[in-house]
Protein backbone atom coordinates (compact mmCIF):
# COMPACT_ATOMS: atom_id res chain seq x y z
CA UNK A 1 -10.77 47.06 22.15
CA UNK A 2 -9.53 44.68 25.00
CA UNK A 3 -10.41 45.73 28.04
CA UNK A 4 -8.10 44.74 30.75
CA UNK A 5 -8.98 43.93 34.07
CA UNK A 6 -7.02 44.10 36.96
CA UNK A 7 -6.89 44.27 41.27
CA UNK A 8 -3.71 47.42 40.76
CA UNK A 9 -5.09 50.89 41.29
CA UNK A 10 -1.39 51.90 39.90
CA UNK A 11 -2.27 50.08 36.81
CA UNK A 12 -5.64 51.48 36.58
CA UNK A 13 -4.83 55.15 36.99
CA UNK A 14 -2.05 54.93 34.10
CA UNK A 15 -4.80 54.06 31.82
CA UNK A 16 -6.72 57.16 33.08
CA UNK A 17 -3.65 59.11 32.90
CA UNK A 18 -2.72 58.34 29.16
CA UNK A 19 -6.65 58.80 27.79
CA UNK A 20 -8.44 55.64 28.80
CA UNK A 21 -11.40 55.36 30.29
CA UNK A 22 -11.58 52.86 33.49
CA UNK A 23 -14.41 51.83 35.49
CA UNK A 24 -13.17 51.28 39.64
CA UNK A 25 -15.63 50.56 42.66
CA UNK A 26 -17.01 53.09 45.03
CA UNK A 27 -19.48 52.53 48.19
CA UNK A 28 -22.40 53.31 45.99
CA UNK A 29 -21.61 51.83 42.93
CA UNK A 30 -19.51 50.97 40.40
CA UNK A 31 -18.38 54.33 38.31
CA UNK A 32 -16.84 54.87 34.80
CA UNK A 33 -14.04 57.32 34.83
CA UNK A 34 -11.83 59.51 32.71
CA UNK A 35 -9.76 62.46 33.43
CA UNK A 36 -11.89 65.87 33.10
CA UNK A 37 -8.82 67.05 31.00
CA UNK A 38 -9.11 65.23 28.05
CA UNK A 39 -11.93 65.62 25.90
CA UNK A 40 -11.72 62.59 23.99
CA UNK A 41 -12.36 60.06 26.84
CA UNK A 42 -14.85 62.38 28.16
CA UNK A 43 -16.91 61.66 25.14
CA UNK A 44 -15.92 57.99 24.77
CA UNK A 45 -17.68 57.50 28.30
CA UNK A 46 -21.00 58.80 26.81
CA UNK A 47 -20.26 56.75 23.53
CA UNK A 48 -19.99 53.41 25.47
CA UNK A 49 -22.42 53.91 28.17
CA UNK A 50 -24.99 54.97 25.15
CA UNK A 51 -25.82 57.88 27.41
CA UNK A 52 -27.57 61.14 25.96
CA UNK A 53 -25.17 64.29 25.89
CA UNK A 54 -26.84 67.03 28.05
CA UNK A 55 -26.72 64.22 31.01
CA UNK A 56 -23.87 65.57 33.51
CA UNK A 57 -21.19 63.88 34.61
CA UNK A 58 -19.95 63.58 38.31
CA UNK A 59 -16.52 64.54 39.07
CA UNK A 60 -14.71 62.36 41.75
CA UNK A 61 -12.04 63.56 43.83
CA UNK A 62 -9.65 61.48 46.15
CA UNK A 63 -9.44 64.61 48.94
CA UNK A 64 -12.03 67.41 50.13
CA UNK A 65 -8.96 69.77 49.64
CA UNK A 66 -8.97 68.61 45.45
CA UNK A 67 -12.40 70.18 45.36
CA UNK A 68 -10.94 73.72 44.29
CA UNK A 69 -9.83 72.11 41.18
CA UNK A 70 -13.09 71.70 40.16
CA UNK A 71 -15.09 74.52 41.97
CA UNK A 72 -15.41 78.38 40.64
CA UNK A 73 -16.73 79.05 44.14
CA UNK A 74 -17.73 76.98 47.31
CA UNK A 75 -20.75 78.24 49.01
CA UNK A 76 -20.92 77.96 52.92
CA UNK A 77 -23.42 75.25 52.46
CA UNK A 78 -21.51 73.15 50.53
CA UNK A 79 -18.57 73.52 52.66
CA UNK A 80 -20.51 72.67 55.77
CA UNK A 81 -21.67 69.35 53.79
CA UNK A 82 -18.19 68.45 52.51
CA UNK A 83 -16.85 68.80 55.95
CA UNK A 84 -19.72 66.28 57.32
CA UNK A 85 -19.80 63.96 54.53
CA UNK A 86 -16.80 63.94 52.46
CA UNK A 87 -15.64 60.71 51.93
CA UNK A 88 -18.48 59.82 51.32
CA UNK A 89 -21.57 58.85 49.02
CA UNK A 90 -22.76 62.07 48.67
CA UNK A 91 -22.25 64.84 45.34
CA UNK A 92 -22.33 68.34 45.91
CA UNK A 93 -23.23 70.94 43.11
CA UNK A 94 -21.50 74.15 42.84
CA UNK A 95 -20.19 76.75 39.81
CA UNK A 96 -17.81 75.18 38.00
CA UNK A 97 -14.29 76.43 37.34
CA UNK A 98 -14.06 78.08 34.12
CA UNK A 99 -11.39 75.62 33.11
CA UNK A 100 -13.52 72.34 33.25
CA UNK A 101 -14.52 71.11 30.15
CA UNK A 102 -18.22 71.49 29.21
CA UNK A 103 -18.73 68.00 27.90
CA UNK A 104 -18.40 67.05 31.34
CA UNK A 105 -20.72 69.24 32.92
CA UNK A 106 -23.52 69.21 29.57
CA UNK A 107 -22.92 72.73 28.98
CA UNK A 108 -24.41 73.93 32.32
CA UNK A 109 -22.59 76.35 34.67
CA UNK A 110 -22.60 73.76 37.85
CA UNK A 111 -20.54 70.73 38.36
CA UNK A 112 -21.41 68.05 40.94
CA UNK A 113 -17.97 66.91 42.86
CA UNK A 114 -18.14 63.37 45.26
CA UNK A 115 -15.26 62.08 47.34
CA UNK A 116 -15.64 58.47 47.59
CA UNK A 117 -15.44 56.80 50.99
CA UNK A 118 -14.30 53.06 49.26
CA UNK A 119 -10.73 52.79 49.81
CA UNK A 120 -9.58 51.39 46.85
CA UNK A 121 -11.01 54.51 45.10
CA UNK A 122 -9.12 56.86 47.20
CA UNK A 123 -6.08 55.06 46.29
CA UNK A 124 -7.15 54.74 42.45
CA UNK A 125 -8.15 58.44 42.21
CA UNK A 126 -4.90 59.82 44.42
CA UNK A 127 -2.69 58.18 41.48
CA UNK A 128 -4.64 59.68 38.72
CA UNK A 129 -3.30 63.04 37.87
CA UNK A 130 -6.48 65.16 37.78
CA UNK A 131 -10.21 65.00 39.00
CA UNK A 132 -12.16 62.21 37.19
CA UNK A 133 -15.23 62.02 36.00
CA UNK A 134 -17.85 59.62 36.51
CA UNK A 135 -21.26 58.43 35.67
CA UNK A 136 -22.27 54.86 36.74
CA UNK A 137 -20.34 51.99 35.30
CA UNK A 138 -23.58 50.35 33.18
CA UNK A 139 -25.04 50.68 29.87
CA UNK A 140 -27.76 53.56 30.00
CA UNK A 141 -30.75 53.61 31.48
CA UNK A 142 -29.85 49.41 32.65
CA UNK A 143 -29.47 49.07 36.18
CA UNK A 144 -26.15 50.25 37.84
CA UNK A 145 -23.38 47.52 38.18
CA UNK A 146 -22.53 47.14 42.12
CA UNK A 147 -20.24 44.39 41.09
CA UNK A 148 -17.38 44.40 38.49
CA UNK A 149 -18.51 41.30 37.07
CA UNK A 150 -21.47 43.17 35.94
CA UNK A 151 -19.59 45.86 34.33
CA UNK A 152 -17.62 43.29 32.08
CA UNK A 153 -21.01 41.96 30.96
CA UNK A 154 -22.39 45.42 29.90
CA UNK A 155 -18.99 47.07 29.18
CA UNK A 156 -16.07 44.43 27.88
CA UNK A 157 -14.39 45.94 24.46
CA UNK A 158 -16.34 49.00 24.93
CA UNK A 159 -13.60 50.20 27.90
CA UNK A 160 -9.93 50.29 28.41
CA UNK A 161 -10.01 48.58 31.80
CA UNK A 162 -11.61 47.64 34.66
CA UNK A 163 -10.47 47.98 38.38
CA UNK A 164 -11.92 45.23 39.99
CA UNK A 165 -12.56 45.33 43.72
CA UNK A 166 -15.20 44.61 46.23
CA UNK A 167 -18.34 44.52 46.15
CA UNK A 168 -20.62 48.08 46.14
CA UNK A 169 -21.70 48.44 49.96
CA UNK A 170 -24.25 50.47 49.76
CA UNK A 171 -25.88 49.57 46.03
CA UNK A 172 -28.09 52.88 45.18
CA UNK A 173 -26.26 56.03 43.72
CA UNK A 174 -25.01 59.06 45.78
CA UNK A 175 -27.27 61.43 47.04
CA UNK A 176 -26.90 64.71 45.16
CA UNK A 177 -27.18 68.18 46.69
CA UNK A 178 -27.39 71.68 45.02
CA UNK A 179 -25.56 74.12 46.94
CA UNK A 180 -25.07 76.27 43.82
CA UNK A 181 -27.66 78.50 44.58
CA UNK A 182 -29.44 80.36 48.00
CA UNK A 183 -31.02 77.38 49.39
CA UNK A 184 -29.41 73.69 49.30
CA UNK A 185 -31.94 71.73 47.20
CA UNK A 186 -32.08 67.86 47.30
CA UNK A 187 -31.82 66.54 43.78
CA UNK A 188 -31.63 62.54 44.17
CA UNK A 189 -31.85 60.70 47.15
CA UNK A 190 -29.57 58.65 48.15
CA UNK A 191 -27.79 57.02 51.58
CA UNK A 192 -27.36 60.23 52.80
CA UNK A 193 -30.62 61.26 53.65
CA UNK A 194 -32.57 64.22 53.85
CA UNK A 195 -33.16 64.02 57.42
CA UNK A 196 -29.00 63.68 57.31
CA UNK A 197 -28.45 66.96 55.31
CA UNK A 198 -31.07 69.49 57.53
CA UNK A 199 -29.12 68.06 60.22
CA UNK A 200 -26.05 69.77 58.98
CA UNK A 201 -27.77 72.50 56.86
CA UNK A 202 -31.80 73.09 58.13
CA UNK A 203 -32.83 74.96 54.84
CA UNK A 204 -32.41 71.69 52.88
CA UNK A 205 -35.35 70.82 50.76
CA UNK A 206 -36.30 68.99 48.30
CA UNK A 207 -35.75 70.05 44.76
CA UNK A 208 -38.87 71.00 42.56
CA UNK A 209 -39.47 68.12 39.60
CA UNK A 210 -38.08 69.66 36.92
CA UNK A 211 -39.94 70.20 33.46
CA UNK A 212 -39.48 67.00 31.16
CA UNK A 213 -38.10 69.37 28.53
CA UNK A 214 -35.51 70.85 31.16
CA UNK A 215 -31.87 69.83 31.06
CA UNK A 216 -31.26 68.36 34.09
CA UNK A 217 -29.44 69.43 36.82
CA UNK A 218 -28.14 66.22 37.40
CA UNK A 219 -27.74 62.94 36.39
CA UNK A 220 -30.87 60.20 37.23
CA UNK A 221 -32.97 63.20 37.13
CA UNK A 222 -34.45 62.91 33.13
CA UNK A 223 -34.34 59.97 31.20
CA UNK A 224 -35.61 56.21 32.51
CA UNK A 225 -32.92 54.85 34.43
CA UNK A 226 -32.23 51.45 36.34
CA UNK A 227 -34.80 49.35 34.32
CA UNK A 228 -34.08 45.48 33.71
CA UNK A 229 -35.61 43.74 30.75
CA UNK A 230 -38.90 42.39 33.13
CA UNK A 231 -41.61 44.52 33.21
CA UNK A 232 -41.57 46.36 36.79
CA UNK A 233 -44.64 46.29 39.04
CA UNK A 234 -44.62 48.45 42.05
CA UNK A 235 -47.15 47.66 45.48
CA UNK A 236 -47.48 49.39 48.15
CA UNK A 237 -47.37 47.05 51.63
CA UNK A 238 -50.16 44.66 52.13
CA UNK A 239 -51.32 45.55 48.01
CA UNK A 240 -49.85 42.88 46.05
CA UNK A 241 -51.59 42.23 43.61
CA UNK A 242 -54.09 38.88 43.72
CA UNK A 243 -53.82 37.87 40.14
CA UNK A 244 -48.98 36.89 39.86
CA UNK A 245 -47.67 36.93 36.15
CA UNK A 246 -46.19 33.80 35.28
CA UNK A 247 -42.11 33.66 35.47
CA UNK A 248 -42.54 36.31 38.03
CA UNK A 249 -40.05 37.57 41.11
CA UNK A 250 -40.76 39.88 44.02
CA UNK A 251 -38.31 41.76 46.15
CA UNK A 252 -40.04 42.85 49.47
CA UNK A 253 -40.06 44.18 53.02
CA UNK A 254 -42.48 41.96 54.53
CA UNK A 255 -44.06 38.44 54.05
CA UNK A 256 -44.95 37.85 50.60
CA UNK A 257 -46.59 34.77 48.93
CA UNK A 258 -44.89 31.61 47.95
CA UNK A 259 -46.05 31.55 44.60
CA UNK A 260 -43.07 33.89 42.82
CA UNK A 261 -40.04 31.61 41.12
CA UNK A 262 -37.59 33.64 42.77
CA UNK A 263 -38.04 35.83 45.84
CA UNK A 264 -35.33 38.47 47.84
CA UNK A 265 -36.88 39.64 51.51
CA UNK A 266 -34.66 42.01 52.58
CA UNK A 267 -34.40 42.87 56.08
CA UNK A 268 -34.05 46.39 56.24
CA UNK A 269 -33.58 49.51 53.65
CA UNK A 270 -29.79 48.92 53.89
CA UNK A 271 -30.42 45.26 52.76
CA UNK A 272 -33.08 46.54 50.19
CA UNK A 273 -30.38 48.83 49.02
CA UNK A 274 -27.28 46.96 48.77
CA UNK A 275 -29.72 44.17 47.04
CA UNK A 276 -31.91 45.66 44.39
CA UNK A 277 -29.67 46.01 41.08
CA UNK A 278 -28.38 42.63 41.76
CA UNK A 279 -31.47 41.12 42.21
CA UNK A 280 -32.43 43.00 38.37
CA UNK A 281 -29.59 41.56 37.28
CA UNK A 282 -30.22 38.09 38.97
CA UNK A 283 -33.51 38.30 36.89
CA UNK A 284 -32.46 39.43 33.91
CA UNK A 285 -29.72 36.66 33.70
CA UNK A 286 -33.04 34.00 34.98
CA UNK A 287 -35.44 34.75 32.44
CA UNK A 288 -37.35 36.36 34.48
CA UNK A 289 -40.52 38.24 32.67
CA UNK A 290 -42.42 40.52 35.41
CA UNK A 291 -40.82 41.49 39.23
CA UNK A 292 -42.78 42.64 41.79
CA UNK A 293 -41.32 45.57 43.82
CA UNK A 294 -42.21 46.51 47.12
CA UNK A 295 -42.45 50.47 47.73
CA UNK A 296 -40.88 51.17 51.03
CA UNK A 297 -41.81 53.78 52.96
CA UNK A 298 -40.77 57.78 51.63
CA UNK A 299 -38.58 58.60 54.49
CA UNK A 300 -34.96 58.31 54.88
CA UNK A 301 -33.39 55.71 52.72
CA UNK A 302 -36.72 54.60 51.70
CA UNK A 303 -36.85 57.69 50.12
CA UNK A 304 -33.67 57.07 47.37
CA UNK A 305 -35.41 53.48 46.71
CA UNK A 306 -38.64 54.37 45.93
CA UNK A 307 -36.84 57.03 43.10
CA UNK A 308 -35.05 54.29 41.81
CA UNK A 309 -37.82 51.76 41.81
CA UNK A 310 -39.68 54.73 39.88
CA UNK A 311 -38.06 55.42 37.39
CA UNK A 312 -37.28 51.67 36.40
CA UNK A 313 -40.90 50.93 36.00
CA UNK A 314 -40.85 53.91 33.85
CA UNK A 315 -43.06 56.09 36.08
CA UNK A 316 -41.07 59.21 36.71
């Protein structure tokens, strides 16, 4: 397959529209779309991502008012979050219309709907003729692609085209919300925080871990995600380790030794964010064997990176 690549939305929805499958940019990161209509490029998304079948997909809509396309009912909670956060990175989970495929939603009765806030999606998903969904653009359990350069490396022949736009602002998934049942329960963290949601909706909490045999609820909730090809080391502030692998890199908060071949000191969670799958990437593409990862603190956005550093060391 040759998989185009191109700066036209118009161009990238046709291939949605006829049965392709297209990856396009969002705030959080890059996604991997196909029209929640047709079956066929529903599964080709799982067969070139080499993702597992009872993982969900996320549908993305280009307007709040799309969302009862997708949605059998929208509780009051999820309405009051759409209202405060739609555009933006954040999914909500309700019942899922009885008319939406169950490849996309692995069989379970919910479906998670996001409204990007990245304005080339808008425009790409307003010229597609349904809802699309999405999982990140990125082979499986490999970190997510905040770059479309990225996606060609992981994805070229394996999808129809490729929407190429900015870079991903934000760099860590959306947060995901279940509003499907009584209480809104937090399922992955993300930008919008949890202090963000009890803002809007106090009941929020966070989401029991679910059993390892459990389907999930959600996608980044099951399987090892994120992981480059160096082993992963996690420290907590002023714990790095004495004894530093050779060919090793550390992204960090704070001061760190010299001694690393390549560091990244980021100067904030928004910078630790919008820089931690590239700097994966960065060491994949270097050689590098063994990165050292900084655990910020578990509040706020700190919160969504220490998930993602996690499960990429394989500790979830």
């Amino acid at each position: 397959m040759h998989t185009v690549v191109t700066g036209s939305p118009r161009k990238a929805a046709s291939f949605i529209n006829r049965g392709g499958i297209v990856a396009f940019p969002t705030e959080t990161v890059y996604g991997l779309g196909a029209d929640i209509t047709c079956d066929t490029a529903i599964q080709n998304i799982f067969r070139a991502k080499g993702r597992p079948s009872d993982n969900p997909l996320i549908v993305h809509i280009h307007s709040p008012g799309q969302a009862g396309e997708v949605a059998a009912e929208i509780t009051p909670a999820a309405r009051a979050f759409m209202d405060s956060f739609f555009p933006g990175p954040l999914t909500v989970i309700v019942k899922k219309h009885p008319n939406i495929s169950r490849l996309v939603s692995a069989g379970l009765d919910t479906i998670g709907i996001r409204c990007p806030a990245h304005p080339l999606a808008h425009e790409f998903l307003s010229m597609c003729n349904h809802p699309v969904a999405a999982p990140s653009a990125n082979i499986s359990g490999r970190p997510s692609s905040t770059d479309w350069h990225t996606v060609y490396h992981d994805l070229r022949g394996k999808i129809d085209c490729i929407l190429k736009g900015s870079e991903s602002r934000i760099g860590v998934e959306s947060t995901i919300v279940d509003c499907s049942g009584t209480i809104p329960l937090l399922l992955r963290a993300g930008a919008i925080t949890l202090e963000n949601l009890q803002r809007t909706e106090p009941s929020t909490t966070i989401a029991p871990q679910p059993d390892e045999h459990q389907q999930p609820r959600s996608p980044g909730l099951k399987y090892q995600h994120y992981a480059p090809s160096a082993d992963i080391i996690l420290f907590e502030r002023d714990s790095l380790p004495d004894s530093i692998s050779d060919s090793a890199a550390c992204i960090c908060l704070h001061d760190t030794p010299e001694r690393f071949t390549k560091i990244c000191r980021c100067r904030d969670l928004d910078d630790y964010a919008f820089n931690l799958f590239r700097f994966f990437r960065q060491c994949d593409n270097e050689g590098i064997e063994t990165i050292y990862c900084e655990l910020p603190p578990d509040t706020g956005l700190g919160r969504a990176l220490r998930d993602r550093l996690t499960r990429a060391a394989g500790h979830h």
